[in-house]
PDB file of N, CA and C in Angstrom:
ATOM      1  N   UNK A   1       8.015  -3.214 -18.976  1.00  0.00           N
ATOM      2  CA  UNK A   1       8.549  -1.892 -18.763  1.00  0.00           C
ATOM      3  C   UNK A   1       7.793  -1.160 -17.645  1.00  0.00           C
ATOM      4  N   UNK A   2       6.589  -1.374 -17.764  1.00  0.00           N
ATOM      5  CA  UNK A   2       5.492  -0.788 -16.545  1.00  0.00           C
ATOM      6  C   UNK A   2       6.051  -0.540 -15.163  1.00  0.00           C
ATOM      7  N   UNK A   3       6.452  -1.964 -14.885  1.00  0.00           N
ATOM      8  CA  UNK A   3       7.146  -2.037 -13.548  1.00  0.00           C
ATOM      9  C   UNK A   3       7.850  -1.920 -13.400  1.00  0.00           C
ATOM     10  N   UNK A   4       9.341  -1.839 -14.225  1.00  0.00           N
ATOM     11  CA  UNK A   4      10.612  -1.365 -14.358  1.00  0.00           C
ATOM     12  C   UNK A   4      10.395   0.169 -13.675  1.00  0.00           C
ATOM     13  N   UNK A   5       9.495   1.207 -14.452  1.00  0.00           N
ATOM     14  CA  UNK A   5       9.173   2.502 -14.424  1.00  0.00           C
ATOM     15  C   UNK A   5       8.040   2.046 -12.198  1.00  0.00           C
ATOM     16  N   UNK A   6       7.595   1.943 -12.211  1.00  0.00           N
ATOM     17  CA  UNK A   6       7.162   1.341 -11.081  1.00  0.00           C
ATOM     18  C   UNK A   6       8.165   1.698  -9.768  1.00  0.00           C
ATOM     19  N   UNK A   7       9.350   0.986  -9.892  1.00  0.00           N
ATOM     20  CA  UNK A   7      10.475   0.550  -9.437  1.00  0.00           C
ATOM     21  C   UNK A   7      11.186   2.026  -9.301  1.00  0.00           C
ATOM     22  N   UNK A   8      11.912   2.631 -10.566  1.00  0.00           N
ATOM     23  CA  UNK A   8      11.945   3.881 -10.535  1.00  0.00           C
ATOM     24  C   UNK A   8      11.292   4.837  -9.823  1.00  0.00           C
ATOM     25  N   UNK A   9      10.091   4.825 -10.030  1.00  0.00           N
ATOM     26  CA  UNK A   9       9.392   6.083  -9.318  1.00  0.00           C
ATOM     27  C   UNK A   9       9.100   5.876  -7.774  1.00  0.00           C
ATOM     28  N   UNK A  10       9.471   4.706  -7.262  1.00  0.00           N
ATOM     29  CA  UNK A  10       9.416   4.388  -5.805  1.00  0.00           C
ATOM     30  C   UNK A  10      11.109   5.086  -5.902  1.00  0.00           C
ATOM     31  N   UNK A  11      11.797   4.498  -6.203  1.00  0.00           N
ATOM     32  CA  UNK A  11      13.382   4.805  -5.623  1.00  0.00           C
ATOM     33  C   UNK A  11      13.888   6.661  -6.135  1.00  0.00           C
ATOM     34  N   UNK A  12      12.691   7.015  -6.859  1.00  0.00           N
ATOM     35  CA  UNK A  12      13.131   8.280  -7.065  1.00  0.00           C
ATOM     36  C   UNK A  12      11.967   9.405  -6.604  1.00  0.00           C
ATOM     37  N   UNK A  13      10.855   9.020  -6.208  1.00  0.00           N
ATOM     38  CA  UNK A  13       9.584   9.581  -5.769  1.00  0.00           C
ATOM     39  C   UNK A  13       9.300  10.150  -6.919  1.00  0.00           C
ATOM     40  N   UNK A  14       8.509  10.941  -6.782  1.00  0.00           N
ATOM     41  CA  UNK A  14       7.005  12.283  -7.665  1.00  0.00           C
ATOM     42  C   UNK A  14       8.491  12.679  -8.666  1.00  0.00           C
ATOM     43  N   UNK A  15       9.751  13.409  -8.594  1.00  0.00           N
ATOM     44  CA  UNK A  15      10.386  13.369 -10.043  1.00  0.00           C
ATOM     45  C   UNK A  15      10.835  12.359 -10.312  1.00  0.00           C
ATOM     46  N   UNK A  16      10.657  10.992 -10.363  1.00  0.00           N
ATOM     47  CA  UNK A  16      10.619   9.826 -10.889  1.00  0.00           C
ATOM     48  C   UNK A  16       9.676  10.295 -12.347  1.00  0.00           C
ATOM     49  N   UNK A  17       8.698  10.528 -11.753  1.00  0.00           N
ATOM     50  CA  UNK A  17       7.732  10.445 -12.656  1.00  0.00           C
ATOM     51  C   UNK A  17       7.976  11.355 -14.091  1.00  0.00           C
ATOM     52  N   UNK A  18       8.473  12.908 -13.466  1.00  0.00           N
ATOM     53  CA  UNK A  18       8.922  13.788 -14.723  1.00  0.00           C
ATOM     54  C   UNK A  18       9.709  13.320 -15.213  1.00  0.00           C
ATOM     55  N   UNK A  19      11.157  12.878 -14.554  1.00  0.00           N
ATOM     56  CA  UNK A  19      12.255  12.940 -15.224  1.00  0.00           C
ATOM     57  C   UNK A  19      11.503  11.147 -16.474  1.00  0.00           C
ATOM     58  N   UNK A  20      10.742  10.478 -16.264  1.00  0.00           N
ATOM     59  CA  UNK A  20      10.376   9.135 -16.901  1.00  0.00           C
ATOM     60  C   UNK A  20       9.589   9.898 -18.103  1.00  0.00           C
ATOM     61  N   UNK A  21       8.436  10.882 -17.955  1.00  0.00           N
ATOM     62  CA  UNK A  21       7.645  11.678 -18.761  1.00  0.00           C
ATOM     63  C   UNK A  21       8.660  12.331 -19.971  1.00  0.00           C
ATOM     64  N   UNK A  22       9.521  12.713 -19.601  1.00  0.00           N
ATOM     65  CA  UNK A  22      10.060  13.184 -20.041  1.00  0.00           C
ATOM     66  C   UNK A  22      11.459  12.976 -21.267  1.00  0.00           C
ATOM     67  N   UNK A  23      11.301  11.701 -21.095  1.00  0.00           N
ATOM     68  CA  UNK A  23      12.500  10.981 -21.551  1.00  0.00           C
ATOM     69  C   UNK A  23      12.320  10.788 -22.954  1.00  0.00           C
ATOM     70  N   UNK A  24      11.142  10.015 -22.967  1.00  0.00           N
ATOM     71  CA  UNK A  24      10.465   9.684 -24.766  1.00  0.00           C
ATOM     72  C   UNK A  24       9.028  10.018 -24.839  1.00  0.00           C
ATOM     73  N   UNK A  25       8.629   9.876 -25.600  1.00  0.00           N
ATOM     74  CA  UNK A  25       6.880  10.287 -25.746  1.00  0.00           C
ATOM     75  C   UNK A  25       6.605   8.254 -25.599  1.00  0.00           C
ATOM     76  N   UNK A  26       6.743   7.096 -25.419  1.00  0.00           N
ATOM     77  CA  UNK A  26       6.246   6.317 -25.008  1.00  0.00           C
ATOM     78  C   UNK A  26       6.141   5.953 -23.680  1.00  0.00           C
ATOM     79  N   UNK A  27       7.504   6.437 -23.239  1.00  0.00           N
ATOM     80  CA  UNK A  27       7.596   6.410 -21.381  1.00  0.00           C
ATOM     81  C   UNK A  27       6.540   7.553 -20.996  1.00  0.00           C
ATOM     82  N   UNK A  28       6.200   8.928 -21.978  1.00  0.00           N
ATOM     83  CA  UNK A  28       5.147   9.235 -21.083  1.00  0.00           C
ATOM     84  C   UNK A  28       4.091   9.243 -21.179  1.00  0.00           C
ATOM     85  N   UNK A  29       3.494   8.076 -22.517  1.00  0.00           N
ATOM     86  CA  UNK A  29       2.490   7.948 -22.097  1.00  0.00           C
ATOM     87  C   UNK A  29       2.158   6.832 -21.452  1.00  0.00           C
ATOM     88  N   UNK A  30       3.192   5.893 -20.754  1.00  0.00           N
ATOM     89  CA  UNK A  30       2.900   4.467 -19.582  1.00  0.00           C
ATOM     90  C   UNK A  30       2.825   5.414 -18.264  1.00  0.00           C
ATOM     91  N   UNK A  31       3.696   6.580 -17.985  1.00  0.00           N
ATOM     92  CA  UNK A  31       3.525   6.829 -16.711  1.00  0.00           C
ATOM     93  C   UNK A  31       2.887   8.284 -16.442  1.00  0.00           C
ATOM     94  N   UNK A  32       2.221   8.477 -17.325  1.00  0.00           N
ATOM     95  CA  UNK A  32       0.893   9.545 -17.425  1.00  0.00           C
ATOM     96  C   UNK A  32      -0.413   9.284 -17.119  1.00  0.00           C
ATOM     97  N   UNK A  33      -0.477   7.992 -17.449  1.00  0.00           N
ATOM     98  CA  UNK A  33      -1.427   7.317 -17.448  1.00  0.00           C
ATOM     99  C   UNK A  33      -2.128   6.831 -15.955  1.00  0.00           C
ATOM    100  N   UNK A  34      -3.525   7.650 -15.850  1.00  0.00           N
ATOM    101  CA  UNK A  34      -4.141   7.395 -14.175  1.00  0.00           C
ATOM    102  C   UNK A  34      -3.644   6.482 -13.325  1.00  0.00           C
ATOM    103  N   UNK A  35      -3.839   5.355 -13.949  1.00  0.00           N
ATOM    104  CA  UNK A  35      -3.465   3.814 -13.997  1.00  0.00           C
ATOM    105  C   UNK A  35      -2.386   3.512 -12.929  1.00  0.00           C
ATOM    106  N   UNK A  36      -1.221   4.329 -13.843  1.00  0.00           N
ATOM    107  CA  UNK A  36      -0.121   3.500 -13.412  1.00  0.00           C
ATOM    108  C   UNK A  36       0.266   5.131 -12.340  1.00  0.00           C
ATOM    109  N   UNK A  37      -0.482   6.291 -12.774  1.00  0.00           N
ATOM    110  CA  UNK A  37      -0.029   6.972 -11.372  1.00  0.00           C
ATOM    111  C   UNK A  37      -0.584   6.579 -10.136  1.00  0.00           C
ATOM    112  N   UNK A  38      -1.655   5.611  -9.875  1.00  0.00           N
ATOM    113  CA  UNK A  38      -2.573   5.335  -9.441  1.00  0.00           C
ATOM    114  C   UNK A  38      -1.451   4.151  -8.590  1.00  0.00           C
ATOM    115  N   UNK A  39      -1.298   2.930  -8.867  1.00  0.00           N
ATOM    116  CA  UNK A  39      -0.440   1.881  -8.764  1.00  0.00           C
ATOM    117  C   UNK A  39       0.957   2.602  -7.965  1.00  0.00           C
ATOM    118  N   UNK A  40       1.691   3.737  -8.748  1.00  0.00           N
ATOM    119  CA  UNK A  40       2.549   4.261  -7.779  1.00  0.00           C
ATOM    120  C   UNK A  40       2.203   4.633  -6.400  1.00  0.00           C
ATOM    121  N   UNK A  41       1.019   5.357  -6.480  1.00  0.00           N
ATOM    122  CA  UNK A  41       0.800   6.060  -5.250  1.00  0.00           C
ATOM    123  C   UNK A  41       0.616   4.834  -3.839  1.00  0.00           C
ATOM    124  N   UNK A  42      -0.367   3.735  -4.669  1.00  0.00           N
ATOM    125  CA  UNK A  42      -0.433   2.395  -3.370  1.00  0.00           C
ATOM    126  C   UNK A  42       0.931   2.264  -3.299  1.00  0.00           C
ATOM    127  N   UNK A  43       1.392   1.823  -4.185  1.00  0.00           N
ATOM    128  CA  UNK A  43       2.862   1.020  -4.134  1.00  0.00           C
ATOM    129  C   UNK A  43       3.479   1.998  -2.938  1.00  0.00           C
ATOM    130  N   UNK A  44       3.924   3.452  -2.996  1.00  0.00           N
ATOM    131  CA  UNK A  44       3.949   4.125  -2.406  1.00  0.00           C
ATOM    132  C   UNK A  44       3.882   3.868  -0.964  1.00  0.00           C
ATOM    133  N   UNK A  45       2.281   4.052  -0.093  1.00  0.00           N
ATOM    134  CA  UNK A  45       1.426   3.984   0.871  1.00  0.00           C
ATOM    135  C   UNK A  45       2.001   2.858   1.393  1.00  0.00           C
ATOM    136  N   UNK A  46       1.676   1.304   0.693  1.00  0.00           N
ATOM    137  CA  UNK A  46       2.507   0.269   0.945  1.00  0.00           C
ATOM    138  C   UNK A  46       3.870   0.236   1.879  1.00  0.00           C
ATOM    139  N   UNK A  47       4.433   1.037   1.341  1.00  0.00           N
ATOM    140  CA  UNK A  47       5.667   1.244   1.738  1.00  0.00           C
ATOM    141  C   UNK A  47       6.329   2.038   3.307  1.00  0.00           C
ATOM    142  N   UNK A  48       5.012   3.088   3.280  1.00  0.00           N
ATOM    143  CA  UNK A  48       4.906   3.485   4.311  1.00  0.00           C
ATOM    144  C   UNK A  48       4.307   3.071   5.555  1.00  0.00           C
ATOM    145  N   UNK A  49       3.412   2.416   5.337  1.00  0.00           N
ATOM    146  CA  UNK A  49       2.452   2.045   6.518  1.00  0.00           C
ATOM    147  C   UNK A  49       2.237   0.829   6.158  1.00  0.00           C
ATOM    148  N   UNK A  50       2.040   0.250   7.448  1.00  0.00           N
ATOM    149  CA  UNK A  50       1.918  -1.494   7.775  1.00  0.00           C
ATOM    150  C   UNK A  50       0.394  -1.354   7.714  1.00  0.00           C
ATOM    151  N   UNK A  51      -0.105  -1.677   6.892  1.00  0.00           N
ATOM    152  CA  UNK A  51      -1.586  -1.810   6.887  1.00  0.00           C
ATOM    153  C   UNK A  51      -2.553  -2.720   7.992  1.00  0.00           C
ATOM    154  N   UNK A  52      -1.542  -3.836   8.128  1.00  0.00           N
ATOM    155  CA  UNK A  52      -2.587  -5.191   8.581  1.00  0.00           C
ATOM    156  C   UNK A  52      -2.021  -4.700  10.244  1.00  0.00           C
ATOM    157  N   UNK A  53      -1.588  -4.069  10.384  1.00  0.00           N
ATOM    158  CA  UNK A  53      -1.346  -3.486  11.837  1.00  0.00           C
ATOM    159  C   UNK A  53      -2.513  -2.816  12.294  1.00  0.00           C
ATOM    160  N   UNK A  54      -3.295  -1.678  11.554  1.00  0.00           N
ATOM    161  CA  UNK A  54      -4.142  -0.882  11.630  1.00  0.00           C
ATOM    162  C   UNK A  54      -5.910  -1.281  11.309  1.00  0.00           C
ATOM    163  N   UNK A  55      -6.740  -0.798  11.907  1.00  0.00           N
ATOM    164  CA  UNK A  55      -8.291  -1.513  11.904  1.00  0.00           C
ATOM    165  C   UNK A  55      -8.398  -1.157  10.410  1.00  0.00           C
ATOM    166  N   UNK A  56      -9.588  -2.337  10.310  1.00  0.00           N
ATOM    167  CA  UNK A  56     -10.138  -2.009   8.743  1.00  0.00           C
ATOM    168  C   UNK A  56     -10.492  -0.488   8.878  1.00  0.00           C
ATOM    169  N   UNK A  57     -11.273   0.302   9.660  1.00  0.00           N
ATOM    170  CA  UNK A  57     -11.847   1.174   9.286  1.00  0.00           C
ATOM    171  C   UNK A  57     -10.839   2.534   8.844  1.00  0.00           C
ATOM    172  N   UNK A  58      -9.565   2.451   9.362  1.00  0.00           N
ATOM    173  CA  UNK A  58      -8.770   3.574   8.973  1.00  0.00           C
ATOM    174  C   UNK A  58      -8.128   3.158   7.650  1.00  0.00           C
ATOM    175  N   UNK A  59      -7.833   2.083   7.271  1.00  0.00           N
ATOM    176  CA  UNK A  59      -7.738   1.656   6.374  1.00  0.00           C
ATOM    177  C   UNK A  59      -8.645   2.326   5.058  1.00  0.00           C
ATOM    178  N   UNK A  60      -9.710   1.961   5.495  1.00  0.00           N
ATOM    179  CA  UNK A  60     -10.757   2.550   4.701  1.00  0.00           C
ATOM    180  C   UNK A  60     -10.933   4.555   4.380  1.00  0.00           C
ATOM    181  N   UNK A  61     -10.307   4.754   5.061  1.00  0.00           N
ATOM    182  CA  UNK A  61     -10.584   6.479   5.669  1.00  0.00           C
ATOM    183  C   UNK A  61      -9.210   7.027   4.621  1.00  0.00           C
ATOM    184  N   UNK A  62      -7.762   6.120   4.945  1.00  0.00           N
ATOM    185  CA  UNK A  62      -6.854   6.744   4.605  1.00  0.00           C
ATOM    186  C   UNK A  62      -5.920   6.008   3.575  1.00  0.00           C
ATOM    187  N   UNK A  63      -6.491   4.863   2.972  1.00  0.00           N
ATOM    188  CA  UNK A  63      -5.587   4.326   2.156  1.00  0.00           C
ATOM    189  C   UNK A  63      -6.600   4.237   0.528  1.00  0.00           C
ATOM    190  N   UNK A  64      -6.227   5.775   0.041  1.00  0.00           N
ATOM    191  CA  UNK A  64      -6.981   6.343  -0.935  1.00  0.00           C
ATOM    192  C   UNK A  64      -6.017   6.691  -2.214  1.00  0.00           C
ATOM    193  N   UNK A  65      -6.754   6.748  -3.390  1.00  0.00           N
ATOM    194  CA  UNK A  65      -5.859   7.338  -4.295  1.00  0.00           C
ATOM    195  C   UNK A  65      -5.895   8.977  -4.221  1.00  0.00           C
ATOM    196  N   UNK A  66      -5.094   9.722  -4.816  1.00  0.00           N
ATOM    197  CA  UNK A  66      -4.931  11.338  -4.595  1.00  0.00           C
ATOM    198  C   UNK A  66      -5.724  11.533  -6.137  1.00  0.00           C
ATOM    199  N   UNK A  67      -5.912  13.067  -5.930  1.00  0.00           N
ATOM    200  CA  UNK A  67      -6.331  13.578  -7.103  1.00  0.00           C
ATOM    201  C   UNK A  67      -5.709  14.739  -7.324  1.00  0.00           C
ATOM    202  N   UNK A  68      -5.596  14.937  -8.856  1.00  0.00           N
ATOM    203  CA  UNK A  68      -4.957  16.397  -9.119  1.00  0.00           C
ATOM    204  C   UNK A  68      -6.228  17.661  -9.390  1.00  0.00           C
ATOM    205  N   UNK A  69      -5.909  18.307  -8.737  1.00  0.00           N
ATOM    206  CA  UNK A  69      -6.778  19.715  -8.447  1.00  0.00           C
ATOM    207  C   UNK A  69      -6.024  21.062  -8.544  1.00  0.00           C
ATOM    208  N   UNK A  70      -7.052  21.906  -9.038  1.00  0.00           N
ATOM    209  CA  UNK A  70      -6.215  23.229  -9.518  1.00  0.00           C
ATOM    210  C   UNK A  70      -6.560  24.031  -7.692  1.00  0.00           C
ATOM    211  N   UNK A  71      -5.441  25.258  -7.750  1.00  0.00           N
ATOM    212  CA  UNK A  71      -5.620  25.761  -6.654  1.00  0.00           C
ATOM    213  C   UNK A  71      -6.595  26.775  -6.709  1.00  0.00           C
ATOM    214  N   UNK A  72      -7.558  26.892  -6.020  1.00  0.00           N
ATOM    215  CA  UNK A  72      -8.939  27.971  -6.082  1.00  0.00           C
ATOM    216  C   UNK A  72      -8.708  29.756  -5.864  1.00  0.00           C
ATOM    217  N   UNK A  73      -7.044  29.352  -5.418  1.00  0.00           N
ATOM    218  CA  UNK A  73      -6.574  31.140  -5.532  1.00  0.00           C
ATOM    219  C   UNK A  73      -6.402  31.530  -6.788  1.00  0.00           C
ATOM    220  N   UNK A  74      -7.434  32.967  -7.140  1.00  0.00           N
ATOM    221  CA  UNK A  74      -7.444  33.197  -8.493  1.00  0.00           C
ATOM    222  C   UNK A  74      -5.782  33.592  -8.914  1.00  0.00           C
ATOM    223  N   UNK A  75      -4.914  33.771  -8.117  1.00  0.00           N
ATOM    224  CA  UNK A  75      -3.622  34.421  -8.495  1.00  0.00           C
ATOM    225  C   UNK A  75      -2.410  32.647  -8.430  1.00  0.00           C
ATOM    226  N   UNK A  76      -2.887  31.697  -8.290  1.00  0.00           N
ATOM    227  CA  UNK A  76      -2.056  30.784  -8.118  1.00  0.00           C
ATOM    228  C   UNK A  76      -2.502  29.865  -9.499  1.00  0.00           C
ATOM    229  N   UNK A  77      -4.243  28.989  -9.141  1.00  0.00           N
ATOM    230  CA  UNK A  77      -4.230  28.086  -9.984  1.00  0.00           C
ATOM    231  C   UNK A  77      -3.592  27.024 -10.724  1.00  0.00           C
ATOM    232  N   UNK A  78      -2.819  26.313  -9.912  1.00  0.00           N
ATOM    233  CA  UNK A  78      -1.439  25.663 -10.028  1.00  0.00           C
ATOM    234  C   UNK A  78      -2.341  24.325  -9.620  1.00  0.00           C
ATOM    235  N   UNK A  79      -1.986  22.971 -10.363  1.00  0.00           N
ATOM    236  CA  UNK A  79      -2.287  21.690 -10.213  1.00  0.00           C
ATOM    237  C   UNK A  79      -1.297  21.188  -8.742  1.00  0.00           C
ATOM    238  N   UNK A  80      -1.839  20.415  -8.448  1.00  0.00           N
ATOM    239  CA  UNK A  80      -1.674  19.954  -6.731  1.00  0.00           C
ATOM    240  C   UNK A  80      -2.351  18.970  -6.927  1.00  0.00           C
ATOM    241  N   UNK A  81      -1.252  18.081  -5.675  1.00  0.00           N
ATOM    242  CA  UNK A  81      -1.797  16.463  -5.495  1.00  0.00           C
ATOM    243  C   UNK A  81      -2.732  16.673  -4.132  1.00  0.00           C
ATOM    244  N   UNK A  82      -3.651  16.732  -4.764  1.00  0.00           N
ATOM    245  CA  UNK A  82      -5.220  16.390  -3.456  1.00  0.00           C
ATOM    246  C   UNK A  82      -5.183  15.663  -2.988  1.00  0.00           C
ATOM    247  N   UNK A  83      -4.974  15.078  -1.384  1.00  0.00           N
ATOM    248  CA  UNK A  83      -4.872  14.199  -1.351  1.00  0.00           C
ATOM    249  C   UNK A  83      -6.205  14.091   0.116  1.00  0.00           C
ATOM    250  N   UNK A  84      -6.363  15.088   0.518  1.00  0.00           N
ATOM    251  CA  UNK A  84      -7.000  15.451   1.903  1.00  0.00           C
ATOM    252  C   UNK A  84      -6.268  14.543   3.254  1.00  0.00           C
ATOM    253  N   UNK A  85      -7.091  14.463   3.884  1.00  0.00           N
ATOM    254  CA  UNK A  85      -6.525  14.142   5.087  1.00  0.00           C
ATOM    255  C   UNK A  85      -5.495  12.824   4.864  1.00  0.00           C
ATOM    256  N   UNK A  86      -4.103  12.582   5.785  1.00  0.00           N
ATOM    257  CA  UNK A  86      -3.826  10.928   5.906  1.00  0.00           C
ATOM    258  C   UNK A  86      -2.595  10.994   5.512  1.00  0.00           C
ATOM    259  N   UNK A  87      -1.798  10.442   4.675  1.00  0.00           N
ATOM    260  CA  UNK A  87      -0.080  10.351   4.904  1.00  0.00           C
ATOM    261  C   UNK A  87       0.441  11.074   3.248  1.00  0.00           C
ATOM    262  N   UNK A  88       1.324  11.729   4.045  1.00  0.00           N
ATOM    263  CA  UNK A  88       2.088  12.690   2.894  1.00  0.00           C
ATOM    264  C   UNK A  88       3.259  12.728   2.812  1.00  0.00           C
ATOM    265  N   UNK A  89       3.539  12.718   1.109  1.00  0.00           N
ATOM    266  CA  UNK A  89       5.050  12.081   1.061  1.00  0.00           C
ATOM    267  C   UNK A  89       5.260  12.820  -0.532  1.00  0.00           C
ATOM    268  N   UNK A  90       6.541  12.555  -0.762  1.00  0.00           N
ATOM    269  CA  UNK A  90       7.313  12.699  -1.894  1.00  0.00           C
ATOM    270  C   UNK A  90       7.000  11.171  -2.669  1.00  0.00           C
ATOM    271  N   UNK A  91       6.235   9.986  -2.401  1.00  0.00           N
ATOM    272  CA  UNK A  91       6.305   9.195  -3.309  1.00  0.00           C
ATOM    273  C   UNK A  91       7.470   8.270  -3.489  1.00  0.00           C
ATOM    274  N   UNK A  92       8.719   8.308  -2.371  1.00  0.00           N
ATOM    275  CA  UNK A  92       9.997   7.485  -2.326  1.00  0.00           C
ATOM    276  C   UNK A  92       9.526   6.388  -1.204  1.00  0.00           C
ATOM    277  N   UNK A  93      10.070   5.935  -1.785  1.00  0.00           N
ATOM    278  CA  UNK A  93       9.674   4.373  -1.089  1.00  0.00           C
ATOM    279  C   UNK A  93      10.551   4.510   0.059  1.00  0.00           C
ATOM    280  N   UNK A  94       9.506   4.648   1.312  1.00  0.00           N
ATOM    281  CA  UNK A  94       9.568   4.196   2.800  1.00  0.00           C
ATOM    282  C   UNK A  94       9.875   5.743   3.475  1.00  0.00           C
ATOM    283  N   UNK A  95       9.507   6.766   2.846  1.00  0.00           N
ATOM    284  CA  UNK A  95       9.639   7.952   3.329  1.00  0.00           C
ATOM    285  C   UNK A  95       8.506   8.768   3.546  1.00  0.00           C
ATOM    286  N   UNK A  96       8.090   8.472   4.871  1.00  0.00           N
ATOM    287  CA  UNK A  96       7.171   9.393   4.770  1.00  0.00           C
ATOM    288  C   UNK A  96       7.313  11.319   5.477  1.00  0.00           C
ATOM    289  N   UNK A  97       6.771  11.695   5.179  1.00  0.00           N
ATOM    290  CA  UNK A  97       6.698  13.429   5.569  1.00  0.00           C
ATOM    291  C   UNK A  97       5.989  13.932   6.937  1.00  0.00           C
ATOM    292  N   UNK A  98       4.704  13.219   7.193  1.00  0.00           N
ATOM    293  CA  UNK A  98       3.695  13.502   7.711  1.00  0.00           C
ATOM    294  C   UNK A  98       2.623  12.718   7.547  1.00  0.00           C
ATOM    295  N   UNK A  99       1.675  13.061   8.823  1.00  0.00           N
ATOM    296  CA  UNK A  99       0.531  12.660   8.546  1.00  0.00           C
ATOM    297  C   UNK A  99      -0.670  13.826   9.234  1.00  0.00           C
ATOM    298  N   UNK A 100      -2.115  13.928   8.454  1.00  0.00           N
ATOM    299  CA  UNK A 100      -2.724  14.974   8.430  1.00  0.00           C
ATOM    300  C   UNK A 100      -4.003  14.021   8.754  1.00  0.00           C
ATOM    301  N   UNK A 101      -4.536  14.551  10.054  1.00  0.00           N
ATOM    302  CA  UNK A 101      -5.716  13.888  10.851  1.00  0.00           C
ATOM    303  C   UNK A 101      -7.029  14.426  10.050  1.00  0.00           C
ATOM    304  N   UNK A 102      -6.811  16.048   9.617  1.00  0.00           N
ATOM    305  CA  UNK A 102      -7.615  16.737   8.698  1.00  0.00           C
ATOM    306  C   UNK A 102      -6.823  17.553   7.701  1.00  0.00           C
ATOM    307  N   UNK A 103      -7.975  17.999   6.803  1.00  0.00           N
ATOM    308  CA  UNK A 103      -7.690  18.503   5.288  1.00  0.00           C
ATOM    309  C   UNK A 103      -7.812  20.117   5.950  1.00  0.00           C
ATOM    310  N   UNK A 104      -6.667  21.162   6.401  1.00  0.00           N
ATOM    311  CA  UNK A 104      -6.701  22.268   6.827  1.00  0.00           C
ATOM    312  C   UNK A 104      -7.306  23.557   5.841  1.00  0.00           C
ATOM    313  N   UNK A 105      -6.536  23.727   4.529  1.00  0.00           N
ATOM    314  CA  UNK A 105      -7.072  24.487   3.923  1.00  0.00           C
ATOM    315  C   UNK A 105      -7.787  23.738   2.256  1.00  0.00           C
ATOM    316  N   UNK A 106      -8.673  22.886   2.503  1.00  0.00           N
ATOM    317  CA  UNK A 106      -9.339  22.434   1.222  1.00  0.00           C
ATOM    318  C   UNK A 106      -9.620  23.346  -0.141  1.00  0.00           C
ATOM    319  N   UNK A 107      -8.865  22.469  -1.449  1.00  0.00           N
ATOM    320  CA  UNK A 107      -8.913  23.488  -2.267  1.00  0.00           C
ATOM    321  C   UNK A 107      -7.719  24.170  -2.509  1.00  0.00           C
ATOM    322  N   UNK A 108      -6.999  24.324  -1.637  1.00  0.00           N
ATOM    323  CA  UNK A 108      -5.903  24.876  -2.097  1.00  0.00           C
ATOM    324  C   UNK A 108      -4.615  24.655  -1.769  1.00  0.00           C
ATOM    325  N   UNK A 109      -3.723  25.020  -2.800  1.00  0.00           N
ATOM    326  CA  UNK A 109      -2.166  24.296  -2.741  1.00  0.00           C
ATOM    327  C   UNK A 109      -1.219  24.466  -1.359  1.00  0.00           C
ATOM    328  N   UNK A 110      -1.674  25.265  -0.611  1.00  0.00           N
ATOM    329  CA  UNK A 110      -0.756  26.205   0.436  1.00  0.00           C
ATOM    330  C   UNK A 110      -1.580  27.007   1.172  1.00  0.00           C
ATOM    331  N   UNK A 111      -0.986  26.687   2.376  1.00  0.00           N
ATOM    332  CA  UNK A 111      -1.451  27.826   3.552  1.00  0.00           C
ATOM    333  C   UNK A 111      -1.379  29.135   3.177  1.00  0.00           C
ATOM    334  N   UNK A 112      -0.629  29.558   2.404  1.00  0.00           N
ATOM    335  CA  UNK A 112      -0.137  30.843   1.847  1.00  0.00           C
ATOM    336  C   UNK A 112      -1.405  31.218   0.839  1.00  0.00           C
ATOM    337  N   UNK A 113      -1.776  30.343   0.060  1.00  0.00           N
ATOM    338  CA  UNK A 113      -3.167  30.719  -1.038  1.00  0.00           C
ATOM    339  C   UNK A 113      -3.992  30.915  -0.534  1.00  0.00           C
ATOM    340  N   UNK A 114      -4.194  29.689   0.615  1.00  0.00           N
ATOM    341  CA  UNK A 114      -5.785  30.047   1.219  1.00  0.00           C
ATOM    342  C   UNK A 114      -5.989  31.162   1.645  1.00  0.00           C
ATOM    343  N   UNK A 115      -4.673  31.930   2.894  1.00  0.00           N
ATOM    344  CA  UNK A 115      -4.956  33.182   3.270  1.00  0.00           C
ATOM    345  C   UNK A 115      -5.128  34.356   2.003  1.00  0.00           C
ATOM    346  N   UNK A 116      -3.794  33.967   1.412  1.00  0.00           N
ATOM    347  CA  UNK A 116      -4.355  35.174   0.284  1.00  0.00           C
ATOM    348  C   UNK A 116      -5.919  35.461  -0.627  1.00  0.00           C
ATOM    349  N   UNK A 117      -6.533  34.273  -0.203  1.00  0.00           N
ATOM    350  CA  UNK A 117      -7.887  34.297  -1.334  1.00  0.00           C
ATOM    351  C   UNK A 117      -9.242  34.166  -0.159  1.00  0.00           C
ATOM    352  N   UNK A 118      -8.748  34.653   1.035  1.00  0.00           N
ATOM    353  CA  UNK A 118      -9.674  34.801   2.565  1.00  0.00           C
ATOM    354  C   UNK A 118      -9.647  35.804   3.223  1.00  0.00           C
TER     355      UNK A 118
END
């Protein structure tokens, strides 16, 4: 089932994941689980970028797992995928958004928080 759900959350990105959480209390606890958010996110990356194209060392710099972090604006405090610098996406397989050379406002969810809490 792991990878079934795997499969899903590539072809449906980041609400892959709710709409799977959400379904039964066993689907969410396979895809709640660090683990397998962890496994999406490469699977993910994978998808986007040709790795063996690129030097080991960026490799090393930008093919990271994300972390969830609260936002440091006392009026927001909203969980956010941390991911800092490097490729940003919705989590759908072969779509990427962007890519971020640096981490602009660290800490927080939005350009909009940081100013408000600066």
């Amino acid at each position: 089932m792991r990878n079934i759900f795997l499969l899903v959350v590539l072809e449906d990105g980041d609400p892959g994941i709710l709409n799977l959480a959400l379904t039964c209390q066993r689907f969410n606890r396979i895809v709640c689980q660090p683990l397998f958010l962890q496994e999406a996110h490469f699977a993910w990356l994978d998808s986007v970028v040709n790795w063996n194209r690129l030097p080991p060392r960026h490799r090393a710099i930008y093919r990271k797992p994300y972390t969830v972090s609260e936002c440091r604006a006392l009026s927001c405090r909203r969980l956010y995928k941390d991911i800092g610098p490097g490729y940003k996406g919705e989590g759908r397989r072969g779509v990427l958004q962007e890519f971020y050379s640096t981490e602009d406002y660290p800490g927080y969810c939005s350009w909009d928080c940081h100013l408000e809490d600066n």
